[in-house]
C-alpha atoms as a PDB file:
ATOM      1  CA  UNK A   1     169.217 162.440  82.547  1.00  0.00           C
ATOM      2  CA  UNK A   2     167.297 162.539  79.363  1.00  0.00           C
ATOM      3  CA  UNK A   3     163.829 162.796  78.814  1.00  0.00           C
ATOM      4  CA  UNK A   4     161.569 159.339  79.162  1.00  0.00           C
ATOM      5  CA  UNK A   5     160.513 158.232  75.577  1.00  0.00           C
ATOM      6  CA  UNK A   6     158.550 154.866  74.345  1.00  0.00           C
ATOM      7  CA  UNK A   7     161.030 152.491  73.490  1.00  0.00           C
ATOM      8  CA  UNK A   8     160.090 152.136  70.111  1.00  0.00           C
ATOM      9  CA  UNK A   9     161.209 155.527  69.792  1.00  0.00           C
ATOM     10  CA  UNK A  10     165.026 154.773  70.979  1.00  0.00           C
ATOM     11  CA  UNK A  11     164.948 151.515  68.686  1.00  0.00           C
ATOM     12  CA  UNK A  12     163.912 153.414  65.828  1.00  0.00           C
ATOM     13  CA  UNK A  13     166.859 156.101  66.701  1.00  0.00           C
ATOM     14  CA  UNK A  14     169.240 153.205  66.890  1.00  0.00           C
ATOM     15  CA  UNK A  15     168.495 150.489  64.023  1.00  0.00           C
ATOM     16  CA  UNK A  16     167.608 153.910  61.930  1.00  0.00           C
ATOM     17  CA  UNK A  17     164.390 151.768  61.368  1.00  0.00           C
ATOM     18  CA  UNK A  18     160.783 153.069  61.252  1.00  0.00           C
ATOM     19  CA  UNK A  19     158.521 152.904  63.974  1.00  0.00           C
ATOM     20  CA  UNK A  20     156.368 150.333  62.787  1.00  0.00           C
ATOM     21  CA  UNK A  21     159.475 147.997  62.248  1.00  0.00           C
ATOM     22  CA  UNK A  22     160.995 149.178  65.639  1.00  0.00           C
ATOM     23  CA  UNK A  23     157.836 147.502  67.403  1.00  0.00           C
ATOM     24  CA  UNK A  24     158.290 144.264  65.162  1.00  0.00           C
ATOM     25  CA  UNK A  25     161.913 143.824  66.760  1.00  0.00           C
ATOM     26  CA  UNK A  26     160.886 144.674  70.183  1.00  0.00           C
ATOM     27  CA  UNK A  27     157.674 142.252  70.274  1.00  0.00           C
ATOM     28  CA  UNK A  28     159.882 139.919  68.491  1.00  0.00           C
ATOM     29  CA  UNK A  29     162.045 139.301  71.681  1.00  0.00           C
ATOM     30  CA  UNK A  30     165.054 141.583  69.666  1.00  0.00           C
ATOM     31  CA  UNK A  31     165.747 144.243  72.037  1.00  0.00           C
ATOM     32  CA  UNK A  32     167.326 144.443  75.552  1.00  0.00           C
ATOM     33  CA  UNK A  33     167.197 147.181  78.188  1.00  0.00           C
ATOM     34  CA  UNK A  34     169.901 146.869  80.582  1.00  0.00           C
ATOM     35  CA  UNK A  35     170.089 143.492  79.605  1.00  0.00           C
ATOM     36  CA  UNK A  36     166.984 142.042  80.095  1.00  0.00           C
ATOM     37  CA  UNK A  37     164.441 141.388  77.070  1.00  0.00           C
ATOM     38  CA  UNK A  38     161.497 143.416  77.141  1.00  0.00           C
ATOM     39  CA  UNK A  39     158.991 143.034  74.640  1.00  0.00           C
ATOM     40  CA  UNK A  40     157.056 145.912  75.439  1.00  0.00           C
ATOM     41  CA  UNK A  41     157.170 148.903  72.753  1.00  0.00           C
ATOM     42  CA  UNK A  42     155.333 151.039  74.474  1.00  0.00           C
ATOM     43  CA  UNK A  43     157.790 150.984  77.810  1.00  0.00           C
ATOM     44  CA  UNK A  44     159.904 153.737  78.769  1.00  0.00           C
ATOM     45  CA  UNK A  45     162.903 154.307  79.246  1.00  0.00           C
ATOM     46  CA  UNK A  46     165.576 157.139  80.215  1.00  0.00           C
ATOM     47  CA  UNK A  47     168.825 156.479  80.388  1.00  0.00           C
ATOM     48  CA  UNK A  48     169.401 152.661  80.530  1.00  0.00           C
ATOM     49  CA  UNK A  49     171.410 150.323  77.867  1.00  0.00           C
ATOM     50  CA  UNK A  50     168.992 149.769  74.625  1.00  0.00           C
ATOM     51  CA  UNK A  51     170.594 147.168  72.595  1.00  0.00           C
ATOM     52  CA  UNK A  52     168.995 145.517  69.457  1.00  0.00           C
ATOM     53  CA  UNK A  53     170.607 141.448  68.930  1.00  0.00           C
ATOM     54  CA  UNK A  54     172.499 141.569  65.740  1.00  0.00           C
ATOM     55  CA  UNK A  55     170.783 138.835  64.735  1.00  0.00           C
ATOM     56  CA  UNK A  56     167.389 140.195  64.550  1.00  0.00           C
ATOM     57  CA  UNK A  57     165.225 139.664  61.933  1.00  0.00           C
ATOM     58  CA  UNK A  58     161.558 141.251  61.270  1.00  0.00           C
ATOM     59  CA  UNK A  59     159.204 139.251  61.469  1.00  0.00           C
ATOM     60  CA  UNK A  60     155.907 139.275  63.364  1.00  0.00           C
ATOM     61  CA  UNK A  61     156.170 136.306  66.241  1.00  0.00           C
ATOM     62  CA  UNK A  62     153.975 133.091  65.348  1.00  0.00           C
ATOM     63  CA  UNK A  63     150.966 131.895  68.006  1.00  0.00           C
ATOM     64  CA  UNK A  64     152.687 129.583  70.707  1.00  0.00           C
ATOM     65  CA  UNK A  65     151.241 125.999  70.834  1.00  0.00           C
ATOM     66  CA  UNK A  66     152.800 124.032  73.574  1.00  0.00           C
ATOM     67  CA  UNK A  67     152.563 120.460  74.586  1.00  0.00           C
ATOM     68  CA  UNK A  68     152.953 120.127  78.614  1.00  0.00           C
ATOM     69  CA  UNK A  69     153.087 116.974  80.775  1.00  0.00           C
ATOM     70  CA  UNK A  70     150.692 117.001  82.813  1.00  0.00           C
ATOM     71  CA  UNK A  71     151.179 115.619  86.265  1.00  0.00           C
ATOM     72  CA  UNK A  72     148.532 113.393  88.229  1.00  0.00           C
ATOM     73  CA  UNK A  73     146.035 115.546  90.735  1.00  0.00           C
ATOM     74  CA  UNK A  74     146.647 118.867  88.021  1.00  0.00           C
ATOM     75  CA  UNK A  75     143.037 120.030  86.256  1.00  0.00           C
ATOM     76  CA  UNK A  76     143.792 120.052  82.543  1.00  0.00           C
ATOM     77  CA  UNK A  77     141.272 122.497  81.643  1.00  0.00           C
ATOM     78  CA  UNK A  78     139.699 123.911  84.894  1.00  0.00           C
ATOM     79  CA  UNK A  79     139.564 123.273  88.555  1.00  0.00           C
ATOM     80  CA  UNK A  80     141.606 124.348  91.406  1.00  0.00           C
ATOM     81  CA  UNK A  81     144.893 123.760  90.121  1.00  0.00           C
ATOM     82  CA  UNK A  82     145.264 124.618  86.622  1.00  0.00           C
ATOM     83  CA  UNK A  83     147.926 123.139  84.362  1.00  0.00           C
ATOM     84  CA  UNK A  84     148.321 126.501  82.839  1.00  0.00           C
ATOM     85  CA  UNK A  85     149.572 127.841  86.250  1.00  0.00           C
ATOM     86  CA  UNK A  86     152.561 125.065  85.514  1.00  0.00           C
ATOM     87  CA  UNK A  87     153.145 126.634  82.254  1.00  0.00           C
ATOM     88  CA  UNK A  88     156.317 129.376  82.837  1.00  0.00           C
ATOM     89  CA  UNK A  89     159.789 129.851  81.294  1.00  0.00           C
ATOM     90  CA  UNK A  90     161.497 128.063  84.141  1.00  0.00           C
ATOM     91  CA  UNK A  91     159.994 124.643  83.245  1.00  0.00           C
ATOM     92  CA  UNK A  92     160.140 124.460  80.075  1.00  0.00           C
ATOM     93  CA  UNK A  93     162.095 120.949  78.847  1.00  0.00           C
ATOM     94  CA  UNK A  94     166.152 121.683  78.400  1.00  0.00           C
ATOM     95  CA  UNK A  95     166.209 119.247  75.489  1.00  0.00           C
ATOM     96  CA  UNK A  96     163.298 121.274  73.550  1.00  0.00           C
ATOM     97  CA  UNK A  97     164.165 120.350  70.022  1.00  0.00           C
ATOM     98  CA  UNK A  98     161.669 123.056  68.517  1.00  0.00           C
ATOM     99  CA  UNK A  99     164.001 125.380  67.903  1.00  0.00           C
ATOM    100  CA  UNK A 100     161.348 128.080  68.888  1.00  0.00           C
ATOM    101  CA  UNK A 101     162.638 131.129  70.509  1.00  0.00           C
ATOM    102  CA  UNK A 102     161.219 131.264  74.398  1.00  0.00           C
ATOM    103  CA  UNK A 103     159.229 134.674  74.445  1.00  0.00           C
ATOM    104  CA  UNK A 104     156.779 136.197  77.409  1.00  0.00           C
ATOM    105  CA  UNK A 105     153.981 136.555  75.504  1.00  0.00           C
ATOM    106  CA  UNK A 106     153.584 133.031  74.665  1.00  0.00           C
ATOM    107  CA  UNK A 107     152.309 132.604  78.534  1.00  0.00           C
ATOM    108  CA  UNK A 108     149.440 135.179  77.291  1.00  0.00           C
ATOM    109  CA  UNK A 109     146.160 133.831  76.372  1.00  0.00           C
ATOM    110  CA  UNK A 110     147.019 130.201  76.428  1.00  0.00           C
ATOM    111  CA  UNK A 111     144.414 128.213  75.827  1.00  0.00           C
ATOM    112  CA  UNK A 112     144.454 124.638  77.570  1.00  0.00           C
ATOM    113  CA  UNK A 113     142.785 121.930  74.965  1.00  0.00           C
ATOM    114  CA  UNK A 114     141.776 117.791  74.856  1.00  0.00           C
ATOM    115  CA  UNK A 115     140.688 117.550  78.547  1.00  0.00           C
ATOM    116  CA  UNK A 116     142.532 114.831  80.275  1.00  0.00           C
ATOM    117  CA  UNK A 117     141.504 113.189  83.723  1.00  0.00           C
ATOM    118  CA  UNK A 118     142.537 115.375  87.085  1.00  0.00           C
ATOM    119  CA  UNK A 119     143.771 111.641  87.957  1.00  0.00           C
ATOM    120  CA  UNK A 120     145.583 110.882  84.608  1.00  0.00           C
ATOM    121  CA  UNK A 121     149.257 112.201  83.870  1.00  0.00           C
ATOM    122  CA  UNK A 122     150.546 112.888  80.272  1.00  0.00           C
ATOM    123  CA  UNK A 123     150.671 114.841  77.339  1.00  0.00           C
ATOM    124  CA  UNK A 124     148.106 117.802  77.159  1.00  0.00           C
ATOM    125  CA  UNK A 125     147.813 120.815  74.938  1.00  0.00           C
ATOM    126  CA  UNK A 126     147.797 124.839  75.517  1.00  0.00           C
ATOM    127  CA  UNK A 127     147.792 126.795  72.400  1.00  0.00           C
ATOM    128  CA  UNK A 128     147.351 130.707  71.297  1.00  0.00           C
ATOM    129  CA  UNK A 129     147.091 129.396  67.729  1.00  0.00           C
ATOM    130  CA  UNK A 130     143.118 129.356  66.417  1.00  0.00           C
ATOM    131  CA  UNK A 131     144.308 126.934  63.705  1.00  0.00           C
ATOM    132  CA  UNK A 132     145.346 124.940  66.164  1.00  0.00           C
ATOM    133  CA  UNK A 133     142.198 125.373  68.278  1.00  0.00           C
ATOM    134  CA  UNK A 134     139.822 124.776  65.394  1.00  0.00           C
ATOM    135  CA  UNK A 135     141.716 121.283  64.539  1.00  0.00           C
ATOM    136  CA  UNK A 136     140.930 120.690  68.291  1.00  0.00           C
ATOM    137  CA  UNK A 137     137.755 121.350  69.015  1.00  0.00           C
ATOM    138  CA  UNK A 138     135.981 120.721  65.477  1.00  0.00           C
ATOM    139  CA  UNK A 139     137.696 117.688  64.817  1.00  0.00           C
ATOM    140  CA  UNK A 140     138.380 116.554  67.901  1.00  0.00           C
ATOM    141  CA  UNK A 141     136.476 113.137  67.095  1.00  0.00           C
ATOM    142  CA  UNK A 142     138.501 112.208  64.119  1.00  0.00           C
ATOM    143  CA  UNK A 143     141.491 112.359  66.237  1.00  0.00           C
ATOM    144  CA  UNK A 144     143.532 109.763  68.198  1.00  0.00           C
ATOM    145  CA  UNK A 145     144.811 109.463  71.293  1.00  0.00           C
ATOM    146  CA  UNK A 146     147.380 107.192  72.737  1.00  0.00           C
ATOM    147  CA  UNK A 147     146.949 105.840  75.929  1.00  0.00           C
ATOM    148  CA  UNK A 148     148.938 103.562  78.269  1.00  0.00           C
ATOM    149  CA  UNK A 149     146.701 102.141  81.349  1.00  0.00           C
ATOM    150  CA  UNK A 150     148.044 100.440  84.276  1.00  0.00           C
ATOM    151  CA  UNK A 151     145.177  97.888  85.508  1.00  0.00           C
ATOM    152  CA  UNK A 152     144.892  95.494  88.498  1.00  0.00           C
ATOM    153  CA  UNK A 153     142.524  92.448  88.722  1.00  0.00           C
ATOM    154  CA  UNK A 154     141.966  89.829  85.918  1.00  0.00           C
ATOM    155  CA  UNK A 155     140.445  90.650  82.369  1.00  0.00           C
ATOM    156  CA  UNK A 156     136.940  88.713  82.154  1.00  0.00           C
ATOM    157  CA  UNK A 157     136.938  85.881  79.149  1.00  0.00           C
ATOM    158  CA  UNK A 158     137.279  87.970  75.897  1.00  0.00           C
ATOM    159  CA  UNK A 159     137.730  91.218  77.330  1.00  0.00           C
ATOM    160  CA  UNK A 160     140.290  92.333  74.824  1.00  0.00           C
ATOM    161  CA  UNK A 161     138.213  91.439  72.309  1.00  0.00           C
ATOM    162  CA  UNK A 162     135.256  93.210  73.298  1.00  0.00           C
ATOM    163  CA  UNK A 163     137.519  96.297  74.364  1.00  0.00           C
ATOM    164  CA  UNK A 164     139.117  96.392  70.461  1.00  0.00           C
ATOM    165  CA  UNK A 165     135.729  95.513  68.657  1.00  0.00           C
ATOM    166  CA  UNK A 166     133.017  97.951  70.311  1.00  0.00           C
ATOM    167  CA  UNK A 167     129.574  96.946  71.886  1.00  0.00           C
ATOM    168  CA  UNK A 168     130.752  98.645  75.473  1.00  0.00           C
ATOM    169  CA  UNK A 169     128.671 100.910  76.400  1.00  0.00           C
ATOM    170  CA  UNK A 170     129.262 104.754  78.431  1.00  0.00           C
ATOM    171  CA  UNK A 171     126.845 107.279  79.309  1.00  0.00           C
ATOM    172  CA  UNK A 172     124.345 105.854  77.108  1.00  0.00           C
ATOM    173  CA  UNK A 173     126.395 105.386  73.774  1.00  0.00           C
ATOM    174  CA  UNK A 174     127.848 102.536  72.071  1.00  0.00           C
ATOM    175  CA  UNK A 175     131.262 102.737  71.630  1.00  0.00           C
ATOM    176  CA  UNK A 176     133.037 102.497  68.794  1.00  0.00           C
ATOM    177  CA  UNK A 177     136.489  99.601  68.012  1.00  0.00           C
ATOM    178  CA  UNK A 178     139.177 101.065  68.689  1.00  0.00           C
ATOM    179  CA  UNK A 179     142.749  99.501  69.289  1.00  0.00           C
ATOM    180  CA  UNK A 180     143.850  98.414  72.809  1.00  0.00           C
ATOM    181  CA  UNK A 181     146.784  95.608  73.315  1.00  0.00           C
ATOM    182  CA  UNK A 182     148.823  94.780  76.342  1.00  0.00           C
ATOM    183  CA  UNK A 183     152.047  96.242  76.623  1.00  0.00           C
ATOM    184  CA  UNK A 184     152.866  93.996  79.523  1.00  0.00           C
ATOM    185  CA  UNK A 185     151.642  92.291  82.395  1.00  0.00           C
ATOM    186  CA  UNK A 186     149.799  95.207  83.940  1.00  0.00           C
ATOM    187  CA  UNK A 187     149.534  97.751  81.406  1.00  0.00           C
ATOM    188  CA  UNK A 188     147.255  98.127  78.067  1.00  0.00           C
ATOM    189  CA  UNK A 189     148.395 100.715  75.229  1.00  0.00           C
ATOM    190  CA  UNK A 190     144.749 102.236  73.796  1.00  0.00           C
ATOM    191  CA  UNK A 191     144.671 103.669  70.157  1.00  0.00           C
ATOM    192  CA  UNK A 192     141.051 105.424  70.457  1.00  0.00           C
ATOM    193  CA  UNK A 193     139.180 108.166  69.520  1.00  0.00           C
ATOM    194  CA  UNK A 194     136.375 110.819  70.825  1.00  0.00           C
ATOM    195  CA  UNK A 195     137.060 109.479  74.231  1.00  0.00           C
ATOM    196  CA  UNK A 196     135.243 111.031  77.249  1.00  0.00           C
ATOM    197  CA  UNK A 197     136.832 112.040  80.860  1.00  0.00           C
ATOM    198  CA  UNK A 198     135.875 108.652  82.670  1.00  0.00           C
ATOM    199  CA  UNK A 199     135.646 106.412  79.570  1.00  0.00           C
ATOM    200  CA  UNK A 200     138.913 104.385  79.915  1.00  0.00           C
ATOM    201  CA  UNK A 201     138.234 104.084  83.568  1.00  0.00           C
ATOM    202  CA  UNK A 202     134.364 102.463  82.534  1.00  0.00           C
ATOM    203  CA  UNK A 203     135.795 100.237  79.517  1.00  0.00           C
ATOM    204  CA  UNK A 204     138.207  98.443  81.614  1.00  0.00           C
ATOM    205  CA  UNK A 205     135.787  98.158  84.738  1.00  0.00           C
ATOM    206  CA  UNK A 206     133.133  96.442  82.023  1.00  0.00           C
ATOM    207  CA  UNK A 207     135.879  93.748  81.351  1.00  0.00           C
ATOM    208  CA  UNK A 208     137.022  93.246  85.059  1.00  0.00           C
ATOM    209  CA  UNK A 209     139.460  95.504  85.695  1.00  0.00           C
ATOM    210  CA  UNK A 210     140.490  98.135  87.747  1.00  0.00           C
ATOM    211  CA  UNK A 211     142.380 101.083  86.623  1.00  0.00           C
ATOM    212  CA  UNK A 212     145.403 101.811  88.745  1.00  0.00           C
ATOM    213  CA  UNK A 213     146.767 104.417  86.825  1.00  0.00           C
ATOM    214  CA  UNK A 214     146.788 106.144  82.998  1.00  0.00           C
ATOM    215  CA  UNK A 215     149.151 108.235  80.789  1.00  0.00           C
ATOM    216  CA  UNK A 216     148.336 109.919  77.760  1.00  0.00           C
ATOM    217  CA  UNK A 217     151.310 109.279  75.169  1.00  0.00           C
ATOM    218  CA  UNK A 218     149.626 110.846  71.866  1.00  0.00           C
ATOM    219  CA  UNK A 219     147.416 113.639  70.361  1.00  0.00           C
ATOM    220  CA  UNK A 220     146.977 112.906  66.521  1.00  0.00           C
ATOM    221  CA  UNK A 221     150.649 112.898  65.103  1.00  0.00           C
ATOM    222  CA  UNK A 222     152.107 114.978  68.513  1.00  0.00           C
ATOM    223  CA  UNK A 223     154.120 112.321  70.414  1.00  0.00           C
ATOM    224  CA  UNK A 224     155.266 113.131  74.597  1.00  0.00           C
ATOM    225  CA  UNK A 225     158.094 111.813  73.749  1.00  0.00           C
ATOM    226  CA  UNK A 226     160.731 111.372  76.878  1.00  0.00           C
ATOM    227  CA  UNK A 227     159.796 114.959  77.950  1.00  0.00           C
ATOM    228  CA  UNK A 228     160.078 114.732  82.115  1.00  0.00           C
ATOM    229  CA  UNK A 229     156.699 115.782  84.236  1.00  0.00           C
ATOM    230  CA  UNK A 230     155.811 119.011  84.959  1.00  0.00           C
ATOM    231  CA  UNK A 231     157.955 120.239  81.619  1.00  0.00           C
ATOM    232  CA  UNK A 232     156.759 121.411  78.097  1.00  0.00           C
ATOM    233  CA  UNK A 233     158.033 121.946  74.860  1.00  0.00           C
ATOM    234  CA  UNK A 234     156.764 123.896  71.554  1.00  0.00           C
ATOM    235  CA  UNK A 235     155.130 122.783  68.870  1.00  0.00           C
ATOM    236  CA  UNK A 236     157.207 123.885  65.888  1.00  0.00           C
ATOM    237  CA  UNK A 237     153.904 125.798  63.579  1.00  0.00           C
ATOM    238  CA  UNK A 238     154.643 123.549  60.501  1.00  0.00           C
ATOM    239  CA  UNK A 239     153.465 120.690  63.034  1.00  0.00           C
ATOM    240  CA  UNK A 240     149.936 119.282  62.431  1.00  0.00           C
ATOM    241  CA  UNK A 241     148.151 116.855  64.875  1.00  0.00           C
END
């Protein structure tokens, strides 16, 4: 049996590469050992099976940003069962149109964003990408959200007016208009920005009605789309919110 070496090493020996560029295809999800992708360069190995896809390219891999949906009773950001925890290569969606290659490190580091109630299902946001994060956080108020809210009860005289034109009140601020419709007997769609964890929940309690449910559709220009709960897809990095 040979001497263990890095597996860098026995890439570099095999694409008759450099070292540095031996790395690039192993982080890049190129190379195989006995079969199975490791992205490791610095792992060893002895005698097993390197093999390097034909089709590899060098290129360093981009920052994953992934868009999940987020089941009901799941913490978004924090809690005692974190979305993130959902987050693995066995869920992601089967009809991911991204075209983004499934790698391990994107599960490294992800970084859950746009909090959404424990009690609210629908699209969130994890992301490695500080581009992403900065857009996020920094201009998080300039952003809209999509909601659809499944009420009970009847809407007090003018309550759709006063939820589209502003003048409600939570936690001691005025709110702003925003754009809120019914989508059918039961449900309202909400167009709105710089909304807090509770605020939907207060608005429609203001106008006489109780909130039975709520699903986030939209962050900015990122749609859910028919994605099923508990599944995620990538955002493609030429994608802007």
């Amino acid at each position: 049996m040979s001497e263990p070496v890095r597996l860098s090493r026995r890439v570099a020996e095999l694409a008759a590469c450099s070292r540095a560029d031996a790395e690039a295809y192993i982080e890049g999800g190129w190379v195989r050992v006995d079969g199975k992708v490791v992205e490791s360069p610095q792992h060893m190995v002895a005698g097993e099976t390197v093999e390097l896809d034909p089709e590899a390219v060098l290129e360093q891999p981009e920052p994953a940003t992934i868009v999940f949906h987020k089941p009901v009773g799941i913490d978004a950001i924090s809690g005692r069962t974190e979305a993130v925890g959902l987050v693995t290569p066995d869920t992601r969606w089967a009809e991911d149109p991204s075209g983004v290659r499934l790698l391990q490190r994107h599960f490294v580091r992800l970084t859950p964003l746009v909090p959404l109630d424990r009690d609210a299902s629908g699209l969130m946001v994890l992301t490695q990408d500080g581009r992403v994060w900065r857009r996020l956080t920094e201009d998080a108020d300039q952003i809209e959200h999509e909601y659809v809210v499944e009420v009970a009860g009847e809407i007090a005289p003018y309550g759709l007016h006063r939820l589209n034109n502003g003048g409600l009140r939570y936690q001691g601020r005025e709110l702003a208009p925003c754009k809120v419709s019914w989508q059918n007997e039961i449900r309202l769609r909400f167009a709105i920005k710089a909304v807090r964890p509770g605020q939907l929940q207060d608005m429609c309690a203001q106008v006489g009605l109780d909130v039975v449910a709520i699903r986030r559709l939209r962050v900015g220009k990122i749609p859910l789309t028919k994605m099923p709960v508990g599944q995620w897809r990538y955002v493609p990095v030429s994608a802007r919110f």
